[in-house]
Structure formats: structure tokens, C-alpha cells
Protein backbone atom coordinates (compact mmCIF):
# COMPACT_ATOMS: atom_id res chain seq x y z
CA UNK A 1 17.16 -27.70 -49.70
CA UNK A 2 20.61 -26.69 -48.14
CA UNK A 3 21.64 -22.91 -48.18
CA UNK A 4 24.32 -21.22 -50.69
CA UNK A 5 27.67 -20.47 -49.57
CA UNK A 6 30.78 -18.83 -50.57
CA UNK A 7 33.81 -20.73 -49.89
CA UNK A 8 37.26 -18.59 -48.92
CA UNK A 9 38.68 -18.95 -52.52
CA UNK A 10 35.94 -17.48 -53.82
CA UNK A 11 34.01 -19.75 -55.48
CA UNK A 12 30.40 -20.58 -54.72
CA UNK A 13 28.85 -23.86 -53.32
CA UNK A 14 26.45 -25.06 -50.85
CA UNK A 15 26.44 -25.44 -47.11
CA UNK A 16 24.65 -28.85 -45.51
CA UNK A 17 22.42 -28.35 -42.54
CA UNK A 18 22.75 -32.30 -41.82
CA UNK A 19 25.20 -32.09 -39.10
CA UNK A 20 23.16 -29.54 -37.37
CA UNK A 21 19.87 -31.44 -37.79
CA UNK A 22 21.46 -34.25 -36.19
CA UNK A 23 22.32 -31.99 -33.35
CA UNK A 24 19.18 -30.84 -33.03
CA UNK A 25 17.74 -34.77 -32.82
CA UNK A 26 20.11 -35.47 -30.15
CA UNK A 27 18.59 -32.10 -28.32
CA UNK A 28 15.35 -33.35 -28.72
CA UNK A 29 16.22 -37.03 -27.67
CA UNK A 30 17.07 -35.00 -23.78
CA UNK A 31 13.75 -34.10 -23.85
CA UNK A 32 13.13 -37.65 -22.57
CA UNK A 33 15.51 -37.56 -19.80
CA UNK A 34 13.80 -34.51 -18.76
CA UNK A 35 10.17 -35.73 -18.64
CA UNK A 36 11.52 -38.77 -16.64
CA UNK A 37 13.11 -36.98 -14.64
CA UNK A 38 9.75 -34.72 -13.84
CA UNK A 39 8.25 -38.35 -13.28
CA UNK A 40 10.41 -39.38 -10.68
CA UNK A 41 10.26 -35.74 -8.98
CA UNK A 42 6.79 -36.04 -9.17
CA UNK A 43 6.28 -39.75 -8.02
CA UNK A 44 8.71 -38.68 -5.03
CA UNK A 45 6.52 -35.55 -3.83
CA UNK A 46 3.56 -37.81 -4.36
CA UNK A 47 5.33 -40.61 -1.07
CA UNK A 48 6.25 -37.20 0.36
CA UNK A 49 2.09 -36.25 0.82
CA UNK A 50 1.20 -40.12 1.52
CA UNK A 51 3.48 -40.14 4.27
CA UNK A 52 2.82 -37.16 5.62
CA UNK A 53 6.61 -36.36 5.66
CA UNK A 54 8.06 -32.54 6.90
CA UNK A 55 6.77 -29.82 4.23
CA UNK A 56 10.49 -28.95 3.64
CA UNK A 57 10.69 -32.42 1.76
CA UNK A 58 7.74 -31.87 -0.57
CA UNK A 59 8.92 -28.13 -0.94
CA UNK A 60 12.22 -29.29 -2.44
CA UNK A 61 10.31 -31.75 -4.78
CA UNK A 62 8.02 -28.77 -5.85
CA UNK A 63 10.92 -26.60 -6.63
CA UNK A 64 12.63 -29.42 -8.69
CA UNK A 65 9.50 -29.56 -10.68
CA UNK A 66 9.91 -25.99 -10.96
CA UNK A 67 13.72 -26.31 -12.28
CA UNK A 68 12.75 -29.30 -14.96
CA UNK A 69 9.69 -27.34 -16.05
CA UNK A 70 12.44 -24.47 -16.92
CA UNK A 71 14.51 -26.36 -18.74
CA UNK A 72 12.11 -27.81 -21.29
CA UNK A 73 10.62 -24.72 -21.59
CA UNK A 74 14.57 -23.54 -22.46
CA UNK A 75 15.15 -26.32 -24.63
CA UNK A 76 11.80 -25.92 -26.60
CA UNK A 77 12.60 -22.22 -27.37
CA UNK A 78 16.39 -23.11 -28.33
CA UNK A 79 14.76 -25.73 -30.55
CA UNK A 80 12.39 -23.62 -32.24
CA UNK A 81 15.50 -21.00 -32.79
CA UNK A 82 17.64 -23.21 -34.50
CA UNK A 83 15.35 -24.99 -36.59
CA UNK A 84 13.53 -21.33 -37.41
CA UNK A 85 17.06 -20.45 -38.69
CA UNK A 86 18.13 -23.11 -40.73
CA UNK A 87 14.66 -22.80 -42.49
CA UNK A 88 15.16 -18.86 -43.01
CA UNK A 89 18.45 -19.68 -44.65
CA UNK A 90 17.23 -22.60 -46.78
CA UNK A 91 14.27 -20.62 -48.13
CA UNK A 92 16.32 -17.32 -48.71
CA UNK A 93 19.76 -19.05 -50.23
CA UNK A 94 21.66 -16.41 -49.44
CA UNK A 95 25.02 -15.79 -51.21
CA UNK A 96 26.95 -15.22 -48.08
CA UNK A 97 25.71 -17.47 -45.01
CA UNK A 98 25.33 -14.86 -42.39
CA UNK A 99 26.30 -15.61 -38.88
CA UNK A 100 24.11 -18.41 -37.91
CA UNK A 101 25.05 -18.75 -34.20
CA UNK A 102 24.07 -14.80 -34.03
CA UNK A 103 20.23 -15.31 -35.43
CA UNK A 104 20.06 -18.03 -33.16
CA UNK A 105 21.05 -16.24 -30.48
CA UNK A 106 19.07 -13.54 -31.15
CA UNK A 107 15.88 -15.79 -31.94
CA UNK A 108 16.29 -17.94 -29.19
CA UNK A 109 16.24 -14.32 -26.59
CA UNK A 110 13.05 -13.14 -28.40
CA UNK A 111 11.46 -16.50 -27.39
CA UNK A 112 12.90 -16.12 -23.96
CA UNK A 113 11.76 -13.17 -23.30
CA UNK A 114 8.01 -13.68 -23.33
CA UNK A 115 8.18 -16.13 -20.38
CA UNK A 116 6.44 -16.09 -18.06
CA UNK A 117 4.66 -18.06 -15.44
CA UNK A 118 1.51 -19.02 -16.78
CA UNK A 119 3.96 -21.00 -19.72
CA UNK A 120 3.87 -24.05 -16.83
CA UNK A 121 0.12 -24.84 -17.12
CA UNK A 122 1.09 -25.42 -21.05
CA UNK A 123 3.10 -28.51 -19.49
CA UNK A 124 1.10 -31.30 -19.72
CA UNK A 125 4.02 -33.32 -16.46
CA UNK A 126 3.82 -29.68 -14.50
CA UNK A 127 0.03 -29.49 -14.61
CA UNK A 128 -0.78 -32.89 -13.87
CA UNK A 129 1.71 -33.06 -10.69
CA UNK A 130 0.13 -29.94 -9.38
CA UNK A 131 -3.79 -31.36 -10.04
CA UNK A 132 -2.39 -35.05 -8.98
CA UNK A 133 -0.77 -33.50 -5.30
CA UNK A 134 -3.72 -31.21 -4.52
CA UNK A 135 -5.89 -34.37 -5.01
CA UNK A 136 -3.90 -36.42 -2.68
CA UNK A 137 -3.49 -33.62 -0.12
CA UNK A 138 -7.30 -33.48 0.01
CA UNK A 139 -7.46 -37.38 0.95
CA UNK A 140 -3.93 -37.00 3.35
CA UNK A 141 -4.87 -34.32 5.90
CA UNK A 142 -2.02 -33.92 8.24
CA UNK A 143 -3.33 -31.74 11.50
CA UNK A 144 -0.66 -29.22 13.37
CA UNK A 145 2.44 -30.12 14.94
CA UNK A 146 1.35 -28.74 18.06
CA UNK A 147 -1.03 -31.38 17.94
CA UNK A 148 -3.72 -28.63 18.01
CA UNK A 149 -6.52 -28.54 15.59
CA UNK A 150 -6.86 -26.48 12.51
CA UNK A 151 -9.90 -24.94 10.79
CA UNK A 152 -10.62 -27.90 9.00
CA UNK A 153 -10.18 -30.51 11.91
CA UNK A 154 -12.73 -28.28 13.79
CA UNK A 155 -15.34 -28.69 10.84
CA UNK A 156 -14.35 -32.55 10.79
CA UNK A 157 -15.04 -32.69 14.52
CA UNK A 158 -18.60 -30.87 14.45
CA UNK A 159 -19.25 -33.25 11.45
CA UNK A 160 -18.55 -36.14 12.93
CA UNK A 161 -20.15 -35.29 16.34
CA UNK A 162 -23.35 -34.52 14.00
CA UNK A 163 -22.70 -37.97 11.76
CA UNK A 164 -22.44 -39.72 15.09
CA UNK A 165 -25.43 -38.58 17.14
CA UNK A 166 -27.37 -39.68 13.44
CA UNK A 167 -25.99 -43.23 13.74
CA UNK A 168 -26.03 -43.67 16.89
CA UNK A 169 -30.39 -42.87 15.87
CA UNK A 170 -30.38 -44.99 13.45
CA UNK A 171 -28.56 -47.46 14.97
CA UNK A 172 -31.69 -48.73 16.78
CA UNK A 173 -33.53 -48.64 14.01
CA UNK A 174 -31.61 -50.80 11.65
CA UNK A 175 -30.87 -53.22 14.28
CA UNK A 176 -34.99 -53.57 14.48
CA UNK A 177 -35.59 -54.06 11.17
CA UNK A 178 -32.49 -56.03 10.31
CA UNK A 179 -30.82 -54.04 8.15
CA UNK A 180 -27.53 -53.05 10.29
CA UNK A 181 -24.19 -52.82 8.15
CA UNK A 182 -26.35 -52.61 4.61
CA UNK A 183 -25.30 -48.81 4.45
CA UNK A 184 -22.02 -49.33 5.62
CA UNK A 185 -21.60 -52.32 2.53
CA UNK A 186 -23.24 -49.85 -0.12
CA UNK A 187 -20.50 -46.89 0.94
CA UNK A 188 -17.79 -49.34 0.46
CA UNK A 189 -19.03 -51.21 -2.84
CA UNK A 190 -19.19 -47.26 -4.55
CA UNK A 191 -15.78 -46.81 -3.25
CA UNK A 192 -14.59 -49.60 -5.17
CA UNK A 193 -16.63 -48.99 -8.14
CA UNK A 194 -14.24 -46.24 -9.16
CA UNK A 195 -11.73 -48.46 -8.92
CA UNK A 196 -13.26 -50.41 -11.99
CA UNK A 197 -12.64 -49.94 -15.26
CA UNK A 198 -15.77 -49.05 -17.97
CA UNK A 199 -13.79 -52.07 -20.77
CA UNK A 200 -12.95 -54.52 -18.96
CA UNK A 201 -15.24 -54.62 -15.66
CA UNK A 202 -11.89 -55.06 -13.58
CA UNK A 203 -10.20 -53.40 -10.77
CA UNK A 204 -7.61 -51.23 -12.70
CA UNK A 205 -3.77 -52.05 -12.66
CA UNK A 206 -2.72 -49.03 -14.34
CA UNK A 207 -5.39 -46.03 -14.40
CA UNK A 208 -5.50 -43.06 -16.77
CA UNK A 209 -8.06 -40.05 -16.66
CA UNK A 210 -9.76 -38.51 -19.54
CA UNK A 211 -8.87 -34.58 -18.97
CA UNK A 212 -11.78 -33.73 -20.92
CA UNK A 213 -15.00 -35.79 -19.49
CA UNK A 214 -12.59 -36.72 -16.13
CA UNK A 215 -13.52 -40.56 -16.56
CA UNK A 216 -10.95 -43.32 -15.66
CA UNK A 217 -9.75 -46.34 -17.23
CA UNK A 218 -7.35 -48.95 -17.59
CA UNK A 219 -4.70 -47.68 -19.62
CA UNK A 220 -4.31 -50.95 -22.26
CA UNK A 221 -7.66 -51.42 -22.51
CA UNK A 222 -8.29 -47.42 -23.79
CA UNK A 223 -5.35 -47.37 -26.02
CA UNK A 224 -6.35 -50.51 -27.45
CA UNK A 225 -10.01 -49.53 -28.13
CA UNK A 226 -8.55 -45.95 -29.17
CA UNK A 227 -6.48 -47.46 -31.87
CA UNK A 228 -8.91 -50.29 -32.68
CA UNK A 229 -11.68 -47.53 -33.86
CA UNK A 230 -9.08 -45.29 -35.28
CA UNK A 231 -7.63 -48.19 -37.47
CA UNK A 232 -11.65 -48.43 -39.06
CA UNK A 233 -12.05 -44.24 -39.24
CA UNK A 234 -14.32 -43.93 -36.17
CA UNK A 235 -14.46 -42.02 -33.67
CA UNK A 236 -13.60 -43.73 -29.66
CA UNK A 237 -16.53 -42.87 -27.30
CA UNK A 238 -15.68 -42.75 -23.60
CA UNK A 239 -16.77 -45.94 -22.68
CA UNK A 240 -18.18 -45.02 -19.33
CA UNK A 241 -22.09 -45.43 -19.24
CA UNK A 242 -23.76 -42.30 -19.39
CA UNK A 243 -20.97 -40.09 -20.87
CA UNK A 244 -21.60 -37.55 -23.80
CA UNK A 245 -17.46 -37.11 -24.81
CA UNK A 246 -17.63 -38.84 -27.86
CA UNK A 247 -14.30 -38.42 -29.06
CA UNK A 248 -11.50 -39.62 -27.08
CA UNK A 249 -7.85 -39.14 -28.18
CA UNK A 250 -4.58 -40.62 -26.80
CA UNK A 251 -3.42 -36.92 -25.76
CA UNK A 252 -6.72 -36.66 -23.87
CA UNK A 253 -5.09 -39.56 -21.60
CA UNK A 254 -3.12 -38.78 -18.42
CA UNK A 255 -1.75 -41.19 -15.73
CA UNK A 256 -3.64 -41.01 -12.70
CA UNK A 257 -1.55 -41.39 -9.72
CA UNK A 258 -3.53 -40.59 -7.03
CA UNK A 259 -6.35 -43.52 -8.07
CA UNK A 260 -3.26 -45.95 -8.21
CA UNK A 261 -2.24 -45.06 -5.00
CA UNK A 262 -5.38 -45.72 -4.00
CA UNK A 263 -5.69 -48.97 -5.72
CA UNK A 264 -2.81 -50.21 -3.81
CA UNK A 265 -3.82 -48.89 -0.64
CA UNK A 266 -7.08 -50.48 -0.66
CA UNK A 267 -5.29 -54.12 -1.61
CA UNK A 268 -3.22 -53.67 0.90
CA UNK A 269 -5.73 -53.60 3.53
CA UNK A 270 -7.91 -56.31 1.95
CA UNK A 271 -4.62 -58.94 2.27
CA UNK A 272 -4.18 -57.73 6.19
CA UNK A 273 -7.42 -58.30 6.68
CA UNK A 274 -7.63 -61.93 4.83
């Protein structure tokens, strides 16, 4: 219902909002431009850790995060403040429009001024590129310049020193019995498991994790099952064997970069080595 206005002359009529609405659409169309914009940042920073390229790189991808993560947060609050407006006025019908741009202003600084840092772990991009680059840190070591070793190369060292004294004891004992390499095979063939989906039984193209149970799957194959129970009023089960989360939603779905990478990585070296 559009707000009541006084016109110069006097007389009374009514103002329309539609002009502004379709602002405020073509605001919230940018939105996109931001999120791909995070995606690329993030898919960058992601080659960055992979490659085990200077810190200073990744740094600058982090802060870009940063920057886009600001902006939507910006744009969200100068949403909410313009739309909050146009409501107050259409529900009150004032006789004299009051200065619109000023209780927007004034709306949109309230909003602003609650920020704070904790607002990025309410974005769902900012969030997942942190969780996604600490992951693939974890699996991309990179030891000192100085070509010394750090704390954790130390542990890795004692380990493997340990791990190979082990083998090197049971190495005598599987080549008695016959049974050399079986180990090795069954390390291998769990690796890969993850890199099956629950649906379809095949190695995944496209992977997406289920932030609340943590289980994978091929993204089609979820969305289509999603949808398919949805479309009959029931309720999608995560499909993976064993798993009590019983309700699965699309916004439970994330893209799971790291177990891509990985994906490719591990095709990779299965064509070298055909």
C-alpha cells in the first residue's frame, strides 16, 4: 500500500515506492557479483595452499575475503534500512512524507553500528573458506625456509622413525606368511572410499558436505533425492550407512573444495601411473 503525500499545491495524493523497490532489486541482484567474487578469492587462496606459494600471496587472498565479507555485510544492513523504511511509511500513511533518505540514513548507522567481528561466521562463503583452507593446510605442510624443521616436522620424523622400525618388523613377517602389500592395498582402498558417493556408488565429480552430520556426496545426486522426497512430503535421510541426521536440507549443503581437490589429485596420479 503506497504512503500519503502532499503535493506543493497543496493538495493530497499518494507517493509510489515502485521505483525504489526496483532499486532495491537491482541492490540485491550485486549480491551475486559479490558471492562470486568471494568464490574466486577463495578458489585462488585455495591454489595458493596447494602450491605451497609465499604466505604474502594467501595473506592478500585472506584479506580480500575480508573486504567482500564487509561489503555484504554493508549491503545487507543498507537493505534492511531501506526496505524497514518504506514499510514504516506504508503502514503509518503519513500526511507529510518525512525525509526518507534521513531514516535511512539513520537506520542503516544503527545497523552498522553493532558490527562486529563475530558477524563473519554468520557468512555461510566466509566460514566455509576459513574451515575449507585450514583443512587443506593440514594435508599441505610446507616446512621452514631455512630448510630447518619445525615442531611438527620433528613429531613427523620421530613418527616415522617409530612407523619404520614397525615395518621394517613386520616386514619379515608378512613376507613369511604371504601377505606383503595387503595392508598397504586396505590403506589405499579407505582412502578412496571417501571419495565415493553414498547414491550413486561412484567416485564424486562434484562433492558437497552435510554441515550438520559432516557426510559427503555428489552434489546432483543429493539435490535430486532432496527434492524427490520433498516433492512426496518426506523427510531426506543422509544417505550414508549408519547415519542418524534424518533430515537433510539444501542449506545444510556446502561445496567441498578440499575433497575435489583431492579427487583430482588422486586421478591425476592414477593416469601417470597407467
Amino acid at each position: 500500500m503506497p504512503g500519503r503525500s502532499t503535493s506543493s499545491s497543496g493538495s493530497t495524493g499518494f507517493i509510489s515506492f515502485s521505483g525504489v523497490e526496483s532499486a532495491l532489486s537491482s541492490l540485491k541482484n550485486f549480491q551475486s557479483c559479490i558471492s562470486s567474487g568471494m568464490d574466486t578469492a577463495s578458489s585462488v587462496a585455495l591454489d595458493l595452499v596447494e602450491t605451497q606459494t609465499e604466505v604474502s600471496s594467501e595473506y592478500r587472498m585472506d584479506k580480500a575475503m575480508v573486504e567482500f565479507a564487509m561489503m555484504d555485510r554493508e549491503l545487507n544492513h543498507y537493505l534492511k534500512a531501506v526496505q524497514s523504511t518504506i514499510n514504516r511509511v506504508k503502514e503509518e500513511r503519513p500526511e507529510k512524507i518525512p525525509d526518507l533518505k534521513l531514516l535511512v540514513e539513520k537506520k542503516f548507522l544503527a545497523l552498522q553500528s553493532k558490527n562486529s567481528d563475530a558477524d563473519f561466521q554468520n557468512n555461510a562463503k566466509f566460514a566455509q573458506f576459513k574451515q575449507q583452507l585450514k583443512e587443506l593446510k593440514k594435508q599441505s605442510v610446507k616446512p621452514k625456509e631455512d630448510g630447518g624443521h619445525n615442531d611438527f616436522d620433528q613429531i613427523k620424523d620421530k613418527d616415522a622413525s617409530r612407523a619404520g622400525n614397525e615395518r621394517d618388523g613386520l616386514q619379515a613377517d608378512r613376507e613369511a606368511d604371504g601377505t606383503e602389500g595387503v595392508d598397504e592395498d586396505m590403506i589405499v582402498t579407505q582412502s578412496q572410499t571417501n571419495f565415493i558417493c553414498p547414491i550413486t556408488q561412484l567416485e564424486m565429480k562434484k562433492p558437497v558436505k552435510n554441515k550438520v552430520c559432516g557426510h559427503t556426496y555428489e552434489e546432483e545426486a543429493i539435490v535430486r533425492m532432496i527434492e524427490s522426497k520433498h516433492k512426496r512430503k518426506k523427510k531426506a535421510c543422509c544417505p550414508k550407512i549408519g547415519c542418524s541426521h534424518t533430515d537433510v536440507r539444501m542449506s545444510d549443503l556446502i561445496q567441498d573444495e578440499v575433497l575435489r581437490r583431492a579427487i583430482e589429485s588422486h586421478k591425476k596420479k592414477r593416469r601417470q601411473s597407467d
